[in-house]
C-alpha atoms as a PDB file:
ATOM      1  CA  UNK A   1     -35.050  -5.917   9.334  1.00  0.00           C
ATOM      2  CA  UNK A   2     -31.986  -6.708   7.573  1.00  0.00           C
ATOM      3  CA  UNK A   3     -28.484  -4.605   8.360  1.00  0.00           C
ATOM      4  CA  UNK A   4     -26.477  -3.575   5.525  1.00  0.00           C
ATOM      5  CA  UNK A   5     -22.900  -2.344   6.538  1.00  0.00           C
ATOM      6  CA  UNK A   6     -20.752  -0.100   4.190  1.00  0.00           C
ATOM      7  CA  UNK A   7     -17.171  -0.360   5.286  1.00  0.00           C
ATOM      8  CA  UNK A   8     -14.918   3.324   4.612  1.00  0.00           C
ATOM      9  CA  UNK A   9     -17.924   4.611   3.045  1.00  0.00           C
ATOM     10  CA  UNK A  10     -15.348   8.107   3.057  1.00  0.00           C
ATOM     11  CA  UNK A  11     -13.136   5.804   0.430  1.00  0.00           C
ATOM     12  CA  UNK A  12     -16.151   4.738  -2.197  1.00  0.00           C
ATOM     13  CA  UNK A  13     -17.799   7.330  -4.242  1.00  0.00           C
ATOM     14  CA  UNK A  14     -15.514   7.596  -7.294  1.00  0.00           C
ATOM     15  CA  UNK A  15     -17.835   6.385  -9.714  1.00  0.00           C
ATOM     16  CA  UNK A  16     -20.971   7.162  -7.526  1.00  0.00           C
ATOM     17  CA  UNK A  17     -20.951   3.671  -6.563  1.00  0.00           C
ATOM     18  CA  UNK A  18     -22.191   4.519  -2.899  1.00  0.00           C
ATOM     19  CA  UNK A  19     -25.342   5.409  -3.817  1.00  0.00           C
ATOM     20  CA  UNK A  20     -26.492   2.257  -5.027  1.00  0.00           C
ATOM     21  CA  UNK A  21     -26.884   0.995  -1.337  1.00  0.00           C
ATOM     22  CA  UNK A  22     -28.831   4.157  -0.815  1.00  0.00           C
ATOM     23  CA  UNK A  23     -31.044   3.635  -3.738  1.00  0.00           C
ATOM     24  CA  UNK A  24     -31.253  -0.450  -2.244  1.00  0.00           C
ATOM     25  CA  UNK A  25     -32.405   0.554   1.227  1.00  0.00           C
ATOM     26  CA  UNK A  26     -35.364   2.996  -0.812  1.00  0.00           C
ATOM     27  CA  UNK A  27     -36.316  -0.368  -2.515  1.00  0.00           C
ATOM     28  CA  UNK A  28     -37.581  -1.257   1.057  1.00  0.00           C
ATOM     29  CA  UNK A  29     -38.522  -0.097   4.259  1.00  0.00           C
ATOM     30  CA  UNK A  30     -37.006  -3.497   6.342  1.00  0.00           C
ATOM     31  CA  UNK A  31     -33.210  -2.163   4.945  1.00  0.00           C
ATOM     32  CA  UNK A  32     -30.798  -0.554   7.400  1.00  0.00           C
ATOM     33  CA  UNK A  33     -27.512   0.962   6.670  1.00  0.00           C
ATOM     34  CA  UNK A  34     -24.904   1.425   8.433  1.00  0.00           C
ATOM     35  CA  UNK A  35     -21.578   3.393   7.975  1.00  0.00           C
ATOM     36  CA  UNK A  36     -18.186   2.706   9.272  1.00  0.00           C
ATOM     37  CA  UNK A  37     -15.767   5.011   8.697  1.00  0.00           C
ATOM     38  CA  UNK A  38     -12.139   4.364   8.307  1.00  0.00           C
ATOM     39  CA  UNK A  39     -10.465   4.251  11.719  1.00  0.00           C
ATOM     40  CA  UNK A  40     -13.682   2.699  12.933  1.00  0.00           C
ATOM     41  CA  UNK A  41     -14.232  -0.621  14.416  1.00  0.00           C
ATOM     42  CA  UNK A  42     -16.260  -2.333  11.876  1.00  0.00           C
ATOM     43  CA  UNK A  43     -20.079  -2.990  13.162  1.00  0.00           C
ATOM     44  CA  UNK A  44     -20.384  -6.557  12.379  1.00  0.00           C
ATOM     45  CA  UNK A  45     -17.410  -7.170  15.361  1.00  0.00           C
ATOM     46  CA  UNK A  46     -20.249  -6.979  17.593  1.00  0.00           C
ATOM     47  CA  UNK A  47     -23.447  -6.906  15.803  1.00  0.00           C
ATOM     48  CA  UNK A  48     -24.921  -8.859  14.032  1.00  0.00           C
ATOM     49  CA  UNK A  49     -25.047  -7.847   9.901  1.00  0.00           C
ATOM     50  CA  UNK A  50     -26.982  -9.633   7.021  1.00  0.00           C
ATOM     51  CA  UNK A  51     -24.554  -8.064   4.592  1.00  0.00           C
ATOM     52  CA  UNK A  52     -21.085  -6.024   3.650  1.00  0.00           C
ATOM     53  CA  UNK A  53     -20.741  -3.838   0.738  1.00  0.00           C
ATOM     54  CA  UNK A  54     -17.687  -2.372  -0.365  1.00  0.00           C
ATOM     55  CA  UNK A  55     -17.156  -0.090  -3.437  1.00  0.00           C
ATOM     56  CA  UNK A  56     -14.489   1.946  -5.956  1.00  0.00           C
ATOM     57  CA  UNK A  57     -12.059   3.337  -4.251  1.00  0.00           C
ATOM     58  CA  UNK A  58      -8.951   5.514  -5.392  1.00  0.00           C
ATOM     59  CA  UNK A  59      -6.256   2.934  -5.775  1.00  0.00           C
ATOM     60  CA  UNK A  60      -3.945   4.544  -3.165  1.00  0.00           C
ATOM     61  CA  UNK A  61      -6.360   3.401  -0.532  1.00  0.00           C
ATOM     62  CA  UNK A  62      -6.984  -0.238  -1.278  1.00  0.00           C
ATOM     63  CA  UNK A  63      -3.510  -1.212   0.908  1.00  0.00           C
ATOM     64  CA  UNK A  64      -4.666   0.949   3.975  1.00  0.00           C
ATOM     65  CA  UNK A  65      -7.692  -0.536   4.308  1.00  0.00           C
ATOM     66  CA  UNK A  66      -6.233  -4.472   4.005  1.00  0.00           C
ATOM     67  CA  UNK A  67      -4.003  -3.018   6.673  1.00  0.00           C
ATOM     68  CA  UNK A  68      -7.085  -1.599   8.743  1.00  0.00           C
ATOM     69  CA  UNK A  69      -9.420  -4.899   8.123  1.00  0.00           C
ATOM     70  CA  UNK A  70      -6.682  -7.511   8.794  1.00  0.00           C
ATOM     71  CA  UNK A  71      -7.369  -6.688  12.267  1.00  0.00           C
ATOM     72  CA  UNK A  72     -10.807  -8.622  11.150  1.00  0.00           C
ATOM     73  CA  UNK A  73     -10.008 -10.946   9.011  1.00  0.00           C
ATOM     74  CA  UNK A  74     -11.028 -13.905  10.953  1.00  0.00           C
ATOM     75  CA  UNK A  75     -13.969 -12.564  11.238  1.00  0.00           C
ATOM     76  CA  UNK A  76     -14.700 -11.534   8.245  1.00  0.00           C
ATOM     77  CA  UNK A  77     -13.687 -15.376   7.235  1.00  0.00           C
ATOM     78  CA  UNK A  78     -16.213 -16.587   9.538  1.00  0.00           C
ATOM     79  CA  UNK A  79     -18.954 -14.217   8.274  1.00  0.00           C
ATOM     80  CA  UNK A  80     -18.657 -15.334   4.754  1.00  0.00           C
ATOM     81  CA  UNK A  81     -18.682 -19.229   6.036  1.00  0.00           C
ATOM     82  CA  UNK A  82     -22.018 -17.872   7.761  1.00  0.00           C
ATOM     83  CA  UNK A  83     -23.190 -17.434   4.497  1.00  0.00           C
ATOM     84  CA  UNK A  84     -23.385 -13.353   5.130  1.00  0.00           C
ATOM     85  CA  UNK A  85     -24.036 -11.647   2.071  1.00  0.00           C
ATOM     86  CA  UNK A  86     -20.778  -9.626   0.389  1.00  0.00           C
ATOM     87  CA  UNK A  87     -21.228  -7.322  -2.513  1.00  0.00           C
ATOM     88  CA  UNK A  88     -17.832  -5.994  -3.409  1.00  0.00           C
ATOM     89  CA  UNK A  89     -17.700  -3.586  -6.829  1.00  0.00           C
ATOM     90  CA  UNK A  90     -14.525  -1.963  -8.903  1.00  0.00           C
ATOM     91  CA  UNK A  91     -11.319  -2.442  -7.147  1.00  0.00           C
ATOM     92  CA  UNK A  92     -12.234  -3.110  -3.830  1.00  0.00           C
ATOM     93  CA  UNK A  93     -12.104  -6.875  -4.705  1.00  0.00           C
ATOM     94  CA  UNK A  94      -8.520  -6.326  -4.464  1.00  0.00           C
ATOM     95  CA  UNK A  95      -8.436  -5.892  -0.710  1.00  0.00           C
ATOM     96  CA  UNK A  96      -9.900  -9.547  -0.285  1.00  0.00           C
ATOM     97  CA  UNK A  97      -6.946 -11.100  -2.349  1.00  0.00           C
ATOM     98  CA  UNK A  98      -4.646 -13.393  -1.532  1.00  0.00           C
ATOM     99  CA  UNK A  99      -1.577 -10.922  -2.600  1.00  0.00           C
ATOM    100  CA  UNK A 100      -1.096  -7.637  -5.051  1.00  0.00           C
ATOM    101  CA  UNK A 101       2.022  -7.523  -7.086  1.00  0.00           C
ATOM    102  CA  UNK A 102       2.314  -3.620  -8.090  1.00  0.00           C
ATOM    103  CA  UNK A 103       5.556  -1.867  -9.603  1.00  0.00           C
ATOM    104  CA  UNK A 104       7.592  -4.969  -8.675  1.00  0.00           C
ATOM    105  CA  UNK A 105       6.397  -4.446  -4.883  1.00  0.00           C
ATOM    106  CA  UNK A 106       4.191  -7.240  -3.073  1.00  0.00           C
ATOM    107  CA  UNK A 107       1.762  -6.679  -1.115  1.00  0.00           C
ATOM    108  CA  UNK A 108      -0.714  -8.730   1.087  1.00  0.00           C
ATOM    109  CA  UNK A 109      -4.611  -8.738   0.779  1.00  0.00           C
ATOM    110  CA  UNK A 110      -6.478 -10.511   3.135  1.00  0.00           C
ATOM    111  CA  UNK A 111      -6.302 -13.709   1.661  1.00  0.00           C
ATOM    112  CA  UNK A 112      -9.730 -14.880   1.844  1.00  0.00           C
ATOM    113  CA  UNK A 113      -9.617 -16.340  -1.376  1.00  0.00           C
ATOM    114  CA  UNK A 114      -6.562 -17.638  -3.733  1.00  0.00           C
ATOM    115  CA  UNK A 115      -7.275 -14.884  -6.484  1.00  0.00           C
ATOM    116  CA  UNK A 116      -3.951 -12.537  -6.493  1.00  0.00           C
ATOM    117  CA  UNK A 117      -3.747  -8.694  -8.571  1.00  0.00           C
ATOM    118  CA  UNK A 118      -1.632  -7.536 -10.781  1.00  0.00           C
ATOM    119  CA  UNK A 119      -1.670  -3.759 -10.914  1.00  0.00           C
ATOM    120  CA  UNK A 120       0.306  -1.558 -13.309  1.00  0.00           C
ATOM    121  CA  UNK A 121      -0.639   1.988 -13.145  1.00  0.00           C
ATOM    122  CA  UNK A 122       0.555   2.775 -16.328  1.00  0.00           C
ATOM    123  CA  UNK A 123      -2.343   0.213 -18.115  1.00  0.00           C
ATOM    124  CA  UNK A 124      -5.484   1.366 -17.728  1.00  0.00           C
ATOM    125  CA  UNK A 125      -8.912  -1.402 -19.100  1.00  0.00           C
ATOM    126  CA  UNK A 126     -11.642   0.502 -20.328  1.00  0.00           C
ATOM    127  CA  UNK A 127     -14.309  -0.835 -21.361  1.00  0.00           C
ATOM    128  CA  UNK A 128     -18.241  -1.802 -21.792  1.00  0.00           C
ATOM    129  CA  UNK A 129     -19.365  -4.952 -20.409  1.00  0.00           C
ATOM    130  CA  UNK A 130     -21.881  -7.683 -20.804  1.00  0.00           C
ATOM    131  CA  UNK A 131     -22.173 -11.304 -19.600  1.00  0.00           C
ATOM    132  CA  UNK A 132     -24.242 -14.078 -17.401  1.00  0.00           C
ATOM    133  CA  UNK A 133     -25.133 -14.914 -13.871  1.00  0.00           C
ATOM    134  CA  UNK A 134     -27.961 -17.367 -13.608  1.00  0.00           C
ATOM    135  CA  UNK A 135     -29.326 -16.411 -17.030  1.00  0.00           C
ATOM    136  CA  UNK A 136     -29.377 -13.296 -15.646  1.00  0.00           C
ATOM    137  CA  UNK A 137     -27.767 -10.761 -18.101  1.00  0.00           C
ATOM    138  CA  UNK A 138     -25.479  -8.589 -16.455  1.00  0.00           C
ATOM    139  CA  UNK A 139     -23.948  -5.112 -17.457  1.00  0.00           C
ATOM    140  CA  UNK A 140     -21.527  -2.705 -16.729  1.00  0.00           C
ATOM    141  CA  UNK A 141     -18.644  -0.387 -17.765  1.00  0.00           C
ATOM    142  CA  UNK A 142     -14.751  -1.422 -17.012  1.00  0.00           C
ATOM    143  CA  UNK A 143     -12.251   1.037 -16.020  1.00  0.00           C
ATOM    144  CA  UNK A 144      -9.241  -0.693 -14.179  1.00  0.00           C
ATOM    145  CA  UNK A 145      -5.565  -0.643 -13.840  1.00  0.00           C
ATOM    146  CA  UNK A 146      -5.570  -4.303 -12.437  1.00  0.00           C
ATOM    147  CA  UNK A 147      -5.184  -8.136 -13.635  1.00  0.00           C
ATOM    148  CA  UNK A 148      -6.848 -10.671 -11.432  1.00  0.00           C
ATOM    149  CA  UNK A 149      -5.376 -13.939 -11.907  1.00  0.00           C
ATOM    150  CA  UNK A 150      -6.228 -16.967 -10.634  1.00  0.00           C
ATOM    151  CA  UNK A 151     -10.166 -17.062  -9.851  1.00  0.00           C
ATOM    152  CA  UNK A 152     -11.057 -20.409  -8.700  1.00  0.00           C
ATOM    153  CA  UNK A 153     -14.957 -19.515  -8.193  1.00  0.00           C
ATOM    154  CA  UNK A 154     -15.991 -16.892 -11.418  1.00  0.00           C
ATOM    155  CA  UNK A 155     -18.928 -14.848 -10.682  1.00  0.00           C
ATOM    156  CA  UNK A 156     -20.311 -13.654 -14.242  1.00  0.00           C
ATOM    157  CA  UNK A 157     -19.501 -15.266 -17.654  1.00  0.00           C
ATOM    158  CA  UNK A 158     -18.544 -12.972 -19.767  1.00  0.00           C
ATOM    159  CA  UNK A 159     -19.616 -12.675 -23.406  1.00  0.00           C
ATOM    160  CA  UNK A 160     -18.222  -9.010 -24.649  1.00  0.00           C
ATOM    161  CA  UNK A 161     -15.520  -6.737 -23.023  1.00  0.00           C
ATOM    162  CA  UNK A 162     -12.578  -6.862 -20.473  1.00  0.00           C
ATOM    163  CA  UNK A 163     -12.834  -9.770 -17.765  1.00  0.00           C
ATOM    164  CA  UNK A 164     -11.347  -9.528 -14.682  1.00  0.00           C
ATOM    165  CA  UNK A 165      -8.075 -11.202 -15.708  1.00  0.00           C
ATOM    166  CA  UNK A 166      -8.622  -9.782 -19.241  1.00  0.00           C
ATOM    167  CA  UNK A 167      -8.006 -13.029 -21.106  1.00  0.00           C
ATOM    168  CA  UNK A 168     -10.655 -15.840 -19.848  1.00  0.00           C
ATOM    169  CA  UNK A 169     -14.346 -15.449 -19.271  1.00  0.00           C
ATOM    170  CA  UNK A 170     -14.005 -15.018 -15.683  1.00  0.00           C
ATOM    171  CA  UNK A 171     -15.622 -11.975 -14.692  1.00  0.00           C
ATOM    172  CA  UNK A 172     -15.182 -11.180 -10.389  1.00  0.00           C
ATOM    173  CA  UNK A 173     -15.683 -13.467  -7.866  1.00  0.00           C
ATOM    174  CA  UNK A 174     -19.101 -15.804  -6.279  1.00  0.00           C
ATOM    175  CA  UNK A 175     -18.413 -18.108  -2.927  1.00  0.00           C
ATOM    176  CA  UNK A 176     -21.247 -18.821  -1.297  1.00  0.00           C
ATOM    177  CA  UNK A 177     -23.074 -15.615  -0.445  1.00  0.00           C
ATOM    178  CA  UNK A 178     -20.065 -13.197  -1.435  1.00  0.00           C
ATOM    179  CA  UNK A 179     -20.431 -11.561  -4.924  1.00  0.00           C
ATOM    180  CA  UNK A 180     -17.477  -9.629  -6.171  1.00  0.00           C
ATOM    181  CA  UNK A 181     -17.089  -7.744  -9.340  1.00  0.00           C
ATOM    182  CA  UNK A 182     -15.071  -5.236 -11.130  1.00  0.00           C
ATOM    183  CA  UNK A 183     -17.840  -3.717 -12.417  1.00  0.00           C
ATOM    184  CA  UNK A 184     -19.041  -0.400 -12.350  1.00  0.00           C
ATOM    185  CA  UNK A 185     -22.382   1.121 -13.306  1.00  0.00           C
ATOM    186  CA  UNK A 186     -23.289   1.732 -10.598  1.00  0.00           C
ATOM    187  CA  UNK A 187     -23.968  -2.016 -10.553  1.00  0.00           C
ATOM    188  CA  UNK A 188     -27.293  -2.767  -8.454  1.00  0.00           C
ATOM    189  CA  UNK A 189     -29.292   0.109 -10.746  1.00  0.00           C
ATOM    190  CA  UNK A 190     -28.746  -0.794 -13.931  1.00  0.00           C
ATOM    191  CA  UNK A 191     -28.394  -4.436 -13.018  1.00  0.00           C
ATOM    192  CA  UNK A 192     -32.385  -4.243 -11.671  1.00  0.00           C
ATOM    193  CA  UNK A 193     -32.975  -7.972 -12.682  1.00  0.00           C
ATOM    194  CA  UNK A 194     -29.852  -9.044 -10.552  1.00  0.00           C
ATOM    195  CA  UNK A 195     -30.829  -6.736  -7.817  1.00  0.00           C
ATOM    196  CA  UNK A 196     -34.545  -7.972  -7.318  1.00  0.00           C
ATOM    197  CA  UNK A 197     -32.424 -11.664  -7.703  1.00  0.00           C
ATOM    198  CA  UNK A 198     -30.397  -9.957  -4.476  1.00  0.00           C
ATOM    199  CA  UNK A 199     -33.188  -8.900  -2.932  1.00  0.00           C
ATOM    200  CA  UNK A 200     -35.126 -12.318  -2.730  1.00  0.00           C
ATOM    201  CA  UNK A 201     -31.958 -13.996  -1.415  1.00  0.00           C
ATOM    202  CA  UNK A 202     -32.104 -11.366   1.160  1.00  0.00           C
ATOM    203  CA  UNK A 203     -35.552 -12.507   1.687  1.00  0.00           C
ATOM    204  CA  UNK A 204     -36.957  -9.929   1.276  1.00  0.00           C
ATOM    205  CA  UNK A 205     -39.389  -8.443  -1.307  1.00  0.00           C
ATOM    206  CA  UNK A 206     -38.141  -8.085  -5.378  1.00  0.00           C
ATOM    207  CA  UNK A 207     -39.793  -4.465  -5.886  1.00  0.00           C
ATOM    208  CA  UNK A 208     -37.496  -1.444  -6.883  1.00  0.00           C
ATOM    209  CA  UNK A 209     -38.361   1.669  -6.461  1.00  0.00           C
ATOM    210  CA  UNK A 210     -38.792   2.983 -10.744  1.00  0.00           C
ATOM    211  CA  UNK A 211     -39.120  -0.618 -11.406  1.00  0.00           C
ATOM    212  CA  UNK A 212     -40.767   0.290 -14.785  1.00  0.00           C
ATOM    213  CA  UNK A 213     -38.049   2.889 -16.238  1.00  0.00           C
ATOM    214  CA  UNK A 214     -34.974   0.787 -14.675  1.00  0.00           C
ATOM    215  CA  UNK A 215     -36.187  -2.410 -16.192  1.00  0.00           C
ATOM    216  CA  UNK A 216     -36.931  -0.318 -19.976  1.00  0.00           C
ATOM    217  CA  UNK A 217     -33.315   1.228 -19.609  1.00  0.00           C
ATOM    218  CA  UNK A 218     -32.028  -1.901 -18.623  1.00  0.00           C
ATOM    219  CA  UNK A 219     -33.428  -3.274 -21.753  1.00  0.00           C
ATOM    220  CA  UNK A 220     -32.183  -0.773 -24.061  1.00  0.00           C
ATOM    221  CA  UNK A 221     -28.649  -1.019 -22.936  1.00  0.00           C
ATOM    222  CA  UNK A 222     -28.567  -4.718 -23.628  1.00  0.00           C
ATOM    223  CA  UNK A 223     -29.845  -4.131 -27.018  1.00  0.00           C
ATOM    224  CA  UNK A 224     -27.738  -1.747 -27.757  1.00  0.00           C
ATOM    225  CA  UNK A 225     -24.973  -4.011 -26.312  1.00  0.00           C
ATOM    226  CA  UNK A 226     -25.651  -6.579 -28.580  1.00  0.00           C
ATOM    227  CA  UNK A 227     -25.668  -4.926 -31.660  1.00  0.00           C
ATOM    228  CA  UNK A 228     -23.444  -6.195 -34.601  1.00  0.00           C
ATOM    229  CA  UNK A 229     -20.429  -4.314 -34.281  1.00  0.00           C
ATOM    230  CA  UNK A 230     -21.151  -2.078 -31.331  1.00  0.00           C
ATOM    231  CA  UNK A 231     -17.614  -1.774 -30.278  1.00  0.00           C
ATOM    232  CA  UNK A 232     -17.226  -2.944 -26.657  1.00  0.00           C
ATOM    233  CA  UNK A 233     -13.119  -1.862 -25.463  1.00  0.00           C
ATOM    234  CA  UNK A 234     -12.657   1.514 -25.141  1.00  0.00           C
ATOM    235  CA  UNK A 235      -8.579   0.660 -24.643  1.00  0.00           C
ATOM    236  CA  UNK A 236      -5.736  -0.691 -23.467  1.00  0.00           C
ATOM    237  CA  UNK A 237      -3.868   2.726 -22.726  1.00  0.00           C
ATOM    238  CA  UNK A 238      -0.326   2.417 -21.629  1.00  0.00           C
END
């Protein structure tokens, strides 16, 4: 049995985001998930987890929950040395930043990693996405008010819309067993060839649940994606 634990699962259902974990414990019966709610101490204090998601959150709660998980921080540090799984999505890889910098205010993330945010609420990225992990092609929509500068370990290589800092290919974060994006999609379902990827490094088995229709929509979207011309930022807007 592996234990999946969503942390302020209250916080991360803006872009329906929350339910991919729901459709990843369907994939297979040896998934648990469990739900700690803000205020709560985090399950993997005390138990043992094989993995931590996090998800989009509204942006005026990614500082309380640094403040509520620095508590943890150690231990979170020590988890992803353990080589615990992480899957962070849309702006909740702020919270494991080294700093934010928003409206000439600074404030600390948890510092895990040397990445730091810039945040100006008046910019908004929007946009489609497509790039590589492992020749894995991955997709996704963009929609973020933050810069993330400084990303010393790059998860996905982008080819066509907004990175994570915008400028360079850089898209999210990989260390070890800790995959962080700003992607949204929801990411796991129409990412099925990463997820049954996921799933193996679980160790567990690489079926999905619709395997057949996820895999043809998958398809579709990266054709369409790669179309001459098919226009790929949806704005700057500030």
């Amino acid at each position: 049995m592996k234990t999946i634990e969503v942390i302020y699962p209250e916080f991360q259902n803006v872009y329906a985001d929350l339910f991919q974990i729901e459709f990843f414990k369907r994939c297979n019966k040896d998934i648990k998930v469990v739900y700690t709610s803000y205020g709560k101490e985090p399950y993997f204090v005390k138990n043992k987890v094989d993995m931590i998601y996090m998800g989009s959150m509204p942006d005026s709660k990614i500082i309380p929950s640094i403040e509520k998980l620095t508590k943890y921080k150690d231990k979170i540090k020590e988890l992803l040395e353990e080589n615990v799984f992480f899957l962070i999505t849309g702006n909740a890889i702020e919270i494991f930043s080294s700093y934010i910098v928003e409206n000439n205010n600074k404030f600390n993330g948890l510092g895990l990693f040397n990445y730091y945010i810039e945040k100006d609420m008046n910019h908004k990225y929007v946009s489609w996405y497509i790039g590589n992990y492992k020749n894995i092609e991955i997709i996704g929509h963009k929609n973020h008010y933050s810069i993330c500068k400084n990303i010393e370990n790059g998860f996905i290589d982008t080819k066509d819309g907004y990175s994570s800092d915008i400028k360079n290919p850089n898209e999210g974060i990989h260390y070890k067993n800790f995959y962080g994006t700003y992607l949204l999609g929801p990411f796991l379902i129409i990412n099925p060839k990463f997820t049954k990827f996921l799933l193996k490094e679980l160790g567990l088995k690489d079926e999905l649940i619709y395997e057949e229709d996820l895999i043809k929509a998958y398809k579709e979207r990266v054709a369409h994606f790669k179309k001459p011309g098919t226009r790929f930022v949806m704005g700057d807007h500030g």
